[in-house]
PDB file of N, CA and C in Angstrom:
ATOM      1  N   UNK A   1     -54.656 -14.667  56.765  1.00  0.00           N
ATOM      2  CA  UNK A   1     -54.221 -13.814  55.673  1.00  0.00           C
ATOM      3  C   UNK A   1     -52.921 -13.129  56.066  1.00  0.00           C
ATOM      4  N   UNK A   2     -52.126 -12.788  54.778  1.00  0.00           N
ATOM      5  CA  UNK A   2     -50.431 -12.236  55.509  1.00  0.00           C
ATOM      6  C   UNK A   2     -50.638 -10.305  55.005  1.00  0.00           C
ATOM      7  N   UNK A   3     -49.855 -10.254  55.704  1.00  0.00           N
ATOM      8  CA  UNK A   3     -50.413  -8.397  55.601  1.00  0.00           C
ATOM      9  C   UNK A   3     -50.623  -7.757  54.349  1.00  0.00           C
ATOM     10  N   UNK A   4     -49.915  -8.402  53.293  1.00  0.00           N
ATOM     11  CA  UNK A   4     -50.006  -7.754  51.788  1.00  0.00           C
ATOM     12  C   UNK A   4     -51.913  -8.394  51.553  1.00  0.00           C
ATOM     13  N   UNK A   5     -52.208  -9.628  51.876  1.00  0.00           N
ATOM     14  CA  UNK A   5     -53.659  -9.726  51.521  1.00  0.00           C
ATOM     15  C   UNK A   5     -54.689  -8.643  52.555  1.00  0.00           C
ATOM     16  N   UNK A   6     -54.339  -8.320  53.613  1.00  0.00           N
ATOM     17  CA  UNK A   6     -54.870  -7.261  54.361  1.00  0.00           C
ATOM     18  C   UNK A   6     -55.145  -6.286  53.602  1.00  0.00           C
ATOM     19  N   UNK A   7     -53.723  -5.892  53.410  1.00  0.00           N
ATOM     20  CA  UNK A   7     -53.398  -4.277  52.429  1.00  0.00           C
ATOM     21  C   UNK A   7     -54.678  -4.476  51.278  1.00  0.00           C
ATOM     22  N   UNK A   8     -54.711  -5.614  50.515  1.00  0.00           N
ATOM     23  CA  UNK A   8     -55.330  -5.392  49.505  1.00  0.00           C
ATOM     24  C   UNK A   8     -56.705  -5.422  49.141  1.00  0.00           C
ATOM     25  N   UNK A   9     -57.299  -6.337  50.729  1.00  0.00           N
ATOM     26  CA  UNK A   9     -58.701  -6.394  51.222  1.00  0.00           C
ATOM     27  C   UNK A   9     -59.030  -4.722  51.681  1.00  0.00           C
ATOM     28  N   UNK A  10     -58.630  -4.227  52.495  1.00  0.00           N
ATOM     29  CA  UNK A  10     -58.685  -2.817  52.671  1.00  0.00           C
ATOM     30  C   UNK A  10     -58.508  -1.855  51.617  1.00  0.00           C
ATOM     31  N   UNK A  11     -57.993  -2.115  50.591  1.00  0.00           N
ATOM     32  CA  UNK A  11     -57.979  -1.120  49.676  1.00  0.00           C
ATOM     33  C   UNK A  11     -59.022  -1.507  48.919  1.00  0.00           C
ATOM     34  N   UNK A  12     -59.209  -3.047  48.780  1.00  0.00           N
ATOM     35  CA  UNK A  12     -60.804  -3.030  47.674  1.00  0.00           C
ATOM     36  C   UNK A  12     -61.741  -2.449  48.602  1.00  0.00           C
ATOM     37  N   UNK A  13     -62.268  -2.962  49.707  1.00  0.00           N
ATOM     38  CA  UNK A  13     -63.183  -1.868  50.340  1.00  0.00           C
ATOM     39  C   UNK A  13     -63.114  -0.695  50.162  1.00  0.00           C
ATOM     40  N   UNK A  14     -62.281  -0.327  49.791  1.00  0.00           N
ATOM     41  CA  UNK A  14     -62.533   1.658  49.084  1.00  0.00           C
ATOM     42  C   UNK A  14     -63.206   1.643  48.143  1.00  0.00           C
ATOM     43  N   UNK A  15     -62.918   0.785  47.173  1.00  0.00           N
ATOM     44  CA  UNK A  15     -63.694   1.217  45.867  1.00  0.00           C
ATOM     45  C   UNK A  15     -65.495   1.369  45.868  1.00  0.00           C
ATOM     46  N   UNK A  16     -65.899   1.540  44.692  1.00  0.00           N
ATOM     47  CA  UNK A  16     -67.107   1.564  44.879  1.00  0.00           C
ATOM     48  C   UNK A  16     -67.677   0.596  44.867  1.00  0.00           C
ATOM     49  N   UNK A  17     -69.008   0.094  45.044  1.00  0.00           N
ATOM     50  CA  UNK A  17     -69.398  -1.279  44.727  1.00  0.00           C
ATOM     51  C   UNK A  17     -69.423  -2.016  43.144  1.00  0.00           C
ATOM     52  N   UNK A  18     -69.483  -1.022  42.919  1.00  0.00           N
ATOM     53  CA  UNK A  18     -69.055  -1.429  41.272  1.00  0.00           C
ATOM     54  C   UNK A  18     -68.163  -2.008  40.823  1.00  0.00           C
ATOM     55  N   UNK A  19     -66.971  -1.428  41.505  1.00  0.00           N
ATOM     56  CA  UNK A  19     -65.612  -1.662  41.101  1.00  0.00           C
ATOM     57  C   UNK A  19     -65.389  -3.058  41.769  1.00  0.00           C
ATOM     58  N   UNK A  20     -65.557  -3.015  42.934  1.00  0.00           N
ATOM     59  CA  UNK A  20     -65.351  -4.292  43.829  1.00  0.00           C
ATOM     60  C   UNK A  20     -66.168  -5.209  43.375  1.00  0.00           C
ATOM     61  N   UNK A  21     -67.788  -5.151  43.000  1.00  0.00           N
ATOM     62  CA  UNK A  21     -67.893  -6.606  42.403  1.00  0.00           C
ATOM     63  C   UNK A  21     -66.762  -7.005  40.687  1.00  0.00           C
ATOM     64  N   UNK A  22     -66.721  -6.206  39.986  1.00  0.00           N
ATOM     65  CA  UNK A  22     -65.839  -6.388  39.120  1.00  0.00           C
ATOM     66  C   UNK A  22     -64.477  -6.878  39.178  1.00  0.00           C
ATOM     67  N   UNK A  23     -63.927  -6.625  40.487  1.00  0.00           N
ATOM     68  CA  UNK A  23     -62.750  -7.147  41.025  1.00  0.00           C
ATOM     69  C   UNK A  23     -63.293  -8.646  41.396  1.00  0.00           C
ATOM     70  N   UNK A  24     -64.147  -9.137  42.390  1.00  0.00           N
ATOM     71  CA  UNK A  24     -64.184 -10.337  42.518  1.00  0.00           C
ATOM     72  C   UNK A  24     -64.443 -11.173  41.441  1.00  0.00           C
ATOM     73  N   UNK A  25     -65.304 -10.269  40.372  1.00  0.00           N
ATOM     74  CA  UNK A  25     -65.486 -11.589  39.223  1.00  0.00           C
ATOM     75  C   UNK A  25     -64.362 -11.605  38.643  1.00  0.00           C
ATOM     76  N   UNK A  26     -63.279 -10.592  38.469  1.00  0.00           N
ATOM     77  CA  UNK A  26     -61.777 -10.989  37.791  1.00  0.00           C
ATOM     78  C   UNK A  26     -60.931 -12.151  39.278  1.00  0.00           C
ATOM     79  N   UNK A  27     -61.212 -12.109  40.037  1.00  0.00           N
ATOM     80  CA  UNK A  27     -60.621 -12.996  41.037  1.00  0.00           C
ATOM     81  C   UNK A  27     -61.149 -14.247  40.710  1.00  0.00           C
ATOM     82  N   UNK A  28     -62.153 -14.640  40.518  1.00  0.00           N
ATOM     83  CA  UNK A  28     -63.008 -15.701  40.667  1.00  0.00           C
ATOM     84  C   UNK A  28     -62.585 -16.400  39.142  1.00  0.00           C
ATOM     85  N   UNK A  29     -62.976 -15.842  38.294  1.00  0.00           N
ATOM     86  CA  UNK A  29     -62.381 -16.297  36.729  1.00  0.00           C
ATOM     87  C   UNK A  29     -61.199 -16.830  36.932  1.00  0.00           C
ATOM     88  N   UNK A  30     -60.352 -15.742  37.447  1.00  0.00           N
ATOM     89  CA  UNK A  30     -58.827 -16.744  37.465  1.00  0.00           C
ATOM     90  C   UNK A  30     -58.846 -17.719  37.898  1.00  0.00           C
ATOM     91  N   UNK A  31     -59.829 -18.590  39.078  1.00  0.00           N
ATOM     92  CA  UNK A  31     -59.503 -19.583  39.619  1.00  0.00           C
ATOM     93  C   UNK A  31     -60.449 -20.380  38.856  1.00  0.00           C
ATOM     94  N   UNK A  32     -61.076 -20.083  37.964  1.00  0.00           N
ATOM     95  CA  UNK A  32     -62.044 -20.762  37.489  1.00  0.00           C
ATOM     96  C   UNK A  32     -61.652 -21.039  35.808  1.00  0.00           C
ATOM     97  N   UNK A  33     -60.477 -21.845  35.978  1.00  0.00           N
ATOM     98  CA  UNK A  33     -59.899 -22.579  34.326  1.00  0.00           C
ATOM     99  C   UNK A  33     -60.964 -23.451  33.672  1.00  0.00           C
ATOM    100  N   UNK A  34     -61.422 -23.396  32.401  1.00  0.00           N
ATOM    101  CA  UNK A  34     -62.186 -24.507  32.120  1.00  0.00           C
ATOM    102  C   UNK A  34     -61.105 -25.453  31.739  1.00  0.00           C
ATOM    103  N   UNK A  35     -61.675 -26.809  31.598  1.00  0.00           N
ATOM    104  CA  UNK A  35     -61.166 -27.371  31.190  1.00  0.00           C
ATOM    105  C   UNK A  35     -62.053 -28.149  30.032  1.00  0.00           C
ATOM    106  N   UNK A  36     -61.124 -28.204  28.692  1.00  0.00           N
ATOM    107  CA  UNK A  36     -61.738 -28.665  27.771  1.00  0.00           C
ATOM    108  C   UNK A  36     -62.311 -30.141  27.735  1.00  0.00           C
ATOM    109  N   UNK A  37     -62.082 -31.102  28.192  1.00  0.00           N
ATOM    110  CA  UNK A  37     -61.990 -32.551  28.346  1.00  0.00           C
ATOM    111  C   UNK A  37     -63.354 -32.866  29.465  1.00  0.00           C
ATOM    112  N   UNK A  38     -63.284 -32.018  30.316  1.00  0.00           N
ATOM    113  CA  UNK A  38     -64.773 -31.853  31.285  1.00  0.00           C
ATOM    114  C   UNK A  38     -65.809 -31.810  30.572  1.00  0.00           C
ATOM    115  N   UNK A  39     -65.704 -30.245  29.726  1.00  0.00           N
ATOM    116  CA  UNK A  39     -66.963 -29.779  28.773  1.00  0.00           C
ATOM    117  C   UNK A  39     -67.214 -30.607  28.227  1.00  0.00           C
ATOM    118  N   UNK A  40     -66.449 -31.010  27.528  1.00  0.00           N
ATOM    119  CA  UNK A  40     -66.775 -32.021  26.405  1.00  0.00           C
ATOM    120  C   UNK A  40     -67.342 -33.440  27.216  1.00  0.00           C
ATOM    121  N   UNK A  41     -67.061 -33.749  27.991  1.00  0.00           N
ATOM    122  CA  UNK A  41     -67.915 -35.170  28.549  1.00  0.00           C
ATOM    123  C   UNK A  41     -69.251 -34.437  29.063  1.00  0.00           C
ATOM    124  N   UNK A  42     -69.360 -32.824  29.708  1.00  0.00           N
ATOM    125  CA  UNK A  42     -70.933 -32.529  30.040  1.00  0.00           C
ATOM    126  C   UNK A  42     -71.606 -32.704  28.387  1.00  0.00           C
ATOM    127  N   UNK A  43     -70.792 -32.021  27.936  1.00  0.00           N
ATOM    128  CA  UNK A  43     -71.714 -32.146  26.050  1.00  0.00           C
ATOM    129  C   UNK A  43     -72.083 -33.316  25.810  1.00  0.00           C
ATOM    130  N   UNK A  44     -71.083 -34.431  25.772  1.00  0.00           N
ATOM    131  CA  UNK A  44     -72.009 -35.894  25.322  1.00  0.00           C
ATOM    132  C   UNK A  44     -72.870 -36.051  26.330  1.00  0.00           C
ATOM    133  N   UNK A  45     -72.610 -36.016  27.673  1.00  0.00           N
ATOM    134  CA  UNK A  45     -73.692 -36.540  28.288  1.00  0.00           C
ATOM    135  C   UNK A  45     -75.085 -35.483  28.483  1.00  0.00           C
ATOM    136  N   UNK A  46     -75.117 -34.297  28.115  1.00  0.00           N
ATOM    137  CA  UNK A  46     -76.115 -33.942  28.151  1.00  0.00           C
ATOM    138  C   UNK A  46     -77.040 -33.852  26.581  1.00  0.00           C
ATOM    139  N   UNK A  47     -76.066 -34.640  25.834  1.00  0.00           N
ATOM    140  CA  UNK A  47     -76.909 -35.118  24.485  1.00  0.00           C
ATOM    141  C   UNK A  47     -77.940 -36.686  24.639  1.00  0.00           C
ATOM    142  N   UNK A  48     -76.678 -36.956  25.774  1.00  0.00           N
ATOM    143  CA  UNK A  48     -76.845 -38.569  25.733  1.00  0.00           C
ATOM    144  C   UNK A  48     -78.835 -38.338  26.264  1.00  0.00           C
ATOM    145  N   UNK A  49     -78.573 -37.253  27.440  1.00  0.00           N
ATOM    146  CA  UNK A  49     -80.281 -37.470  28.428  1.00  0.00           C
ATOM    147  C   UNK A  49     -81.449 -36.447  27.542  1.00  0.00           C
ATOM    148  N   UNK A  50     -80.543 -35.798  26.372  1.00  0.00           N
ATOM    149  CA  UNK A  50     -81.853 -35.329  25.609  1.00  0.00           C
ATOM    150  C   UNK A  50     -82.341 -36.192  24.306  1.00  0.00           C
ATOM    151  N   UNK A  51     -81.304 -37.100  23.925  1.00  0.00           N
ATOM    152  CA  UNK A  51     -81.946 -38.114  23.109  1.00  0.00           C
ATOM    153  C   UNK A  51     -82.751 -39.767  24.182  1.00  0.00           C
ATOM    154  N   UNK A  52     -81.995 -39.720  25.101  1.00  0.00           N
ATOM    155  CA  UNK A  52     -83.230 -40.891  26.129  1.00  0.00           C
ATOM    156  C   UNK A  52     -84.565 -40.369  26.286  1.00  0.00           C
ATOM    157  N   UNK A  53     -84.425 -38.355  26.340  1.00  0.00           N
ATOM    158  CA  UNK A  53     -85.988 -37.710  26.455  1.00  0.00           C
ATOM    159  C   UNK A  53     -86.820 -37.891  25.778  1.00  0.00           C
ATOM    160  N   UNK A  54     -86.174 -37.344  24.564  1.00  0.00           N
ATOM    161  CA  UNK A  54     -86.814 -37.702  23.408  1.00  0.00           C
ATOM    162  C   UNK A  54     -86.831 -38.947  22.417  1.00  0.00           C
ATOM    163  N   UNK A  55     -86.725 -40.008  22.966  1.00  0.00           N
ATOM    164  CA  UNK A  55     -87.043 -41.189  22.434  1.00  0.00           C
ATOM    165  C   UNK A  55     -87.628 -41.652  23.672  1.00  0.00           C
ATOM    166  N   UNK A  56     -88.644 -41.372  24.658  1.00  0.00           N
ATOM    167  CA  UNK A  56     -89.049 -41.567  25.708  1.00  0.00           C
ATOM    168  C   UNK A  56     -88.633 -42.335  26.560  1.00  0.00           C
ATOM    169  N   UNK A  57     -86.994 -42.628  26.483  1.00  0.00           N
ATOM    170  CA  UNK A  57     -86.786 -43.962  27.752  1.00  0.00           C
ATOM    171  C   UNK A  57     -86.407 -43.141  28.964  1.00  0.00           C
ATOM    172  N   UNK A  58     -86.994 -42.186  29.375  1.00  0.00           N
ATOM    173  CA  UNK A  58     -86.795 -41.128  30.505  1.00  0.00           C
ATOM    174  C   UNK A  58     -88.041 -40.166  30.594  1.00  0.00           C
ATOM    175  N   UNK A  59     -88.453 -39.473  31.545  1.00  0.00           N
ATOM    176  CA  UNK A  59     -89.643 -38.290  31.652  1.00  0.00           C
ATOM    177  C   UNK A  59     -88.936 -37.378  32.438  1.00  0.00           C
ATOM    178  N   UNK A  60     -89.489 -36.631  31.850  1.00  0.00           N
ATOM    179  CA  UNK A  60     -89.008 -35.213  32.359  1.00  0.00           C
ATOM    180  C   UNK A  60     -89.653 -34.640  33.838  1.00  0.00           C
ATOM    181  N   UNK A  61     -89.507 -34.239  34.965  1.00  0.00           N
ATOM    182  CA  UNK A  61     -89.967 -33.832  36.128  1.00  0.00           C
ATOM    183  C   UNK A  61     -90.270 -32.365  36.005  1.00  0.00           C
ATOM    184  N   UNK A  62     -91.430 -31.723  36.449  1.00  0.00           N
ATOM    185  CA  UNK A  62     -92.114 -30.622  36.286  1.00  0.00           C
ATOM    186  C   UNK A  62     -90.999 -29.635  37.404  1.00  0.00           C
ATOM    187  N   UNK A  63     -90.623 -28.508  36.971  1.00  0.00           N
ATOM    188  CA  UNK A  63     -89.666 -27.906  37.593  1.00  0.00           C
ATOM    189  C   UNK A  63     -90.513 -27.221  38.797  1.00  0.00           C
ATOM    190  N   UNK A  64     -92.015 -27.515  39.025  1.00  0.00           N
ATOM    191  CA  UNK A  64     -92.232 -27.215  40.052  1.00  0.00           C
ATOM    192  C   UNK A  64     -92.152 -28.128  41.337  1.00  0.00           C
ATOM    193  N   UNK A  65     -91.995 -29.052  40.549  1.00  0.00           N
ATOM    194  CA  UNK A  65     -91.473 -30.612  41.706  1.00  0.00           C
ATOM    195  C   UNK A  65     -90.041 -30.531  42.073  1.00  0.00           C
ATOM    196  N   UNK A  66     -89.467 -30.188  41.541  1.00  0.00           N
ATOM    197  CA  UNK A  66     -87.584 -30.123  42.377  1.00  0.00           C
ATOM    198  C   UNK A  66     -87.459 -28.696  43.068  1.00  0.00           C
ATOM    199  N   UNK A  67     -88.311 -27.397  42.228  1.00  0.00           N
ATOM    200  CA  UNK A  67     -88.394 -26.142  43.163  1.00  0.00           C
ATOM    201  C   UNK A  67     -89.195 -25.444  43.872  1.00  0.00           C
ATOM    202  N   UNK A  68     -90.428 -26.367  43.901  1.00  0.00           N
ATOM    203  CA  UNK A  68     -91.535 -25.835  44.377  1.00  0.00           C
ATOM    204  C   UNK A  68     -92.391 -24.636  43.930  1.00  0.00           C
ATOM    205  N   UNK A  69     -93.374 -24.509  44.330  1.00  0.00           N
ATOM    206  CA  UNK A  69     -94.500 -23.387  43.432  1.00  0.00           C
ATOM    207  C   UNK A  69     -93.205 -22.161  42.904  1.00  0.00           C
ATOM    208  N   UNK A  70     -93.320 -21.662  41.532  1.00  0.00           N
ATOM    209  CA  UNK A  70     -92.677 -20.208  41.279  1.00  0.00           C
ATOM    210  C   UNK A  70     -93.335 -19.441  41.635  1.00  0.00           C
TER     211      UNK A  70
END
């Protein structure tokens, strides 16, 4: 890190925790662009595996089998 990111790591540690998680989720957003052309291929394809569900050419796995007992 170059001293201005120092400066500015040390000054968010002042704030309260409040403030500082609010700062990282404005940090994090910025790096986090959607992109329209992505979404849109998760959208068809997550139409595509709820019409294979429901026309049964697929089964659904009990979410206690991929996460174990809730």
């Amino acid at each position: 890190m170059n001293t201005l990111t120092h400066e500015l790591a040390a000054k968010a540690r002042q704030l309260r925790p409040e403030e500082r998680f609010a700062l990282v989720e404005e940090i994090l957003h910025s790096l986090d662009r959607p992109d329209p052309a992505i979404d849109r291929l998760w959208q068809e394809e997550a139409a595509r595996r709820l019409a294979a569900y429901r026309a049964g050419r697929v089964e659904g796995i009990p979410a206690e089998d991929i996460l174990g007992p809730l």
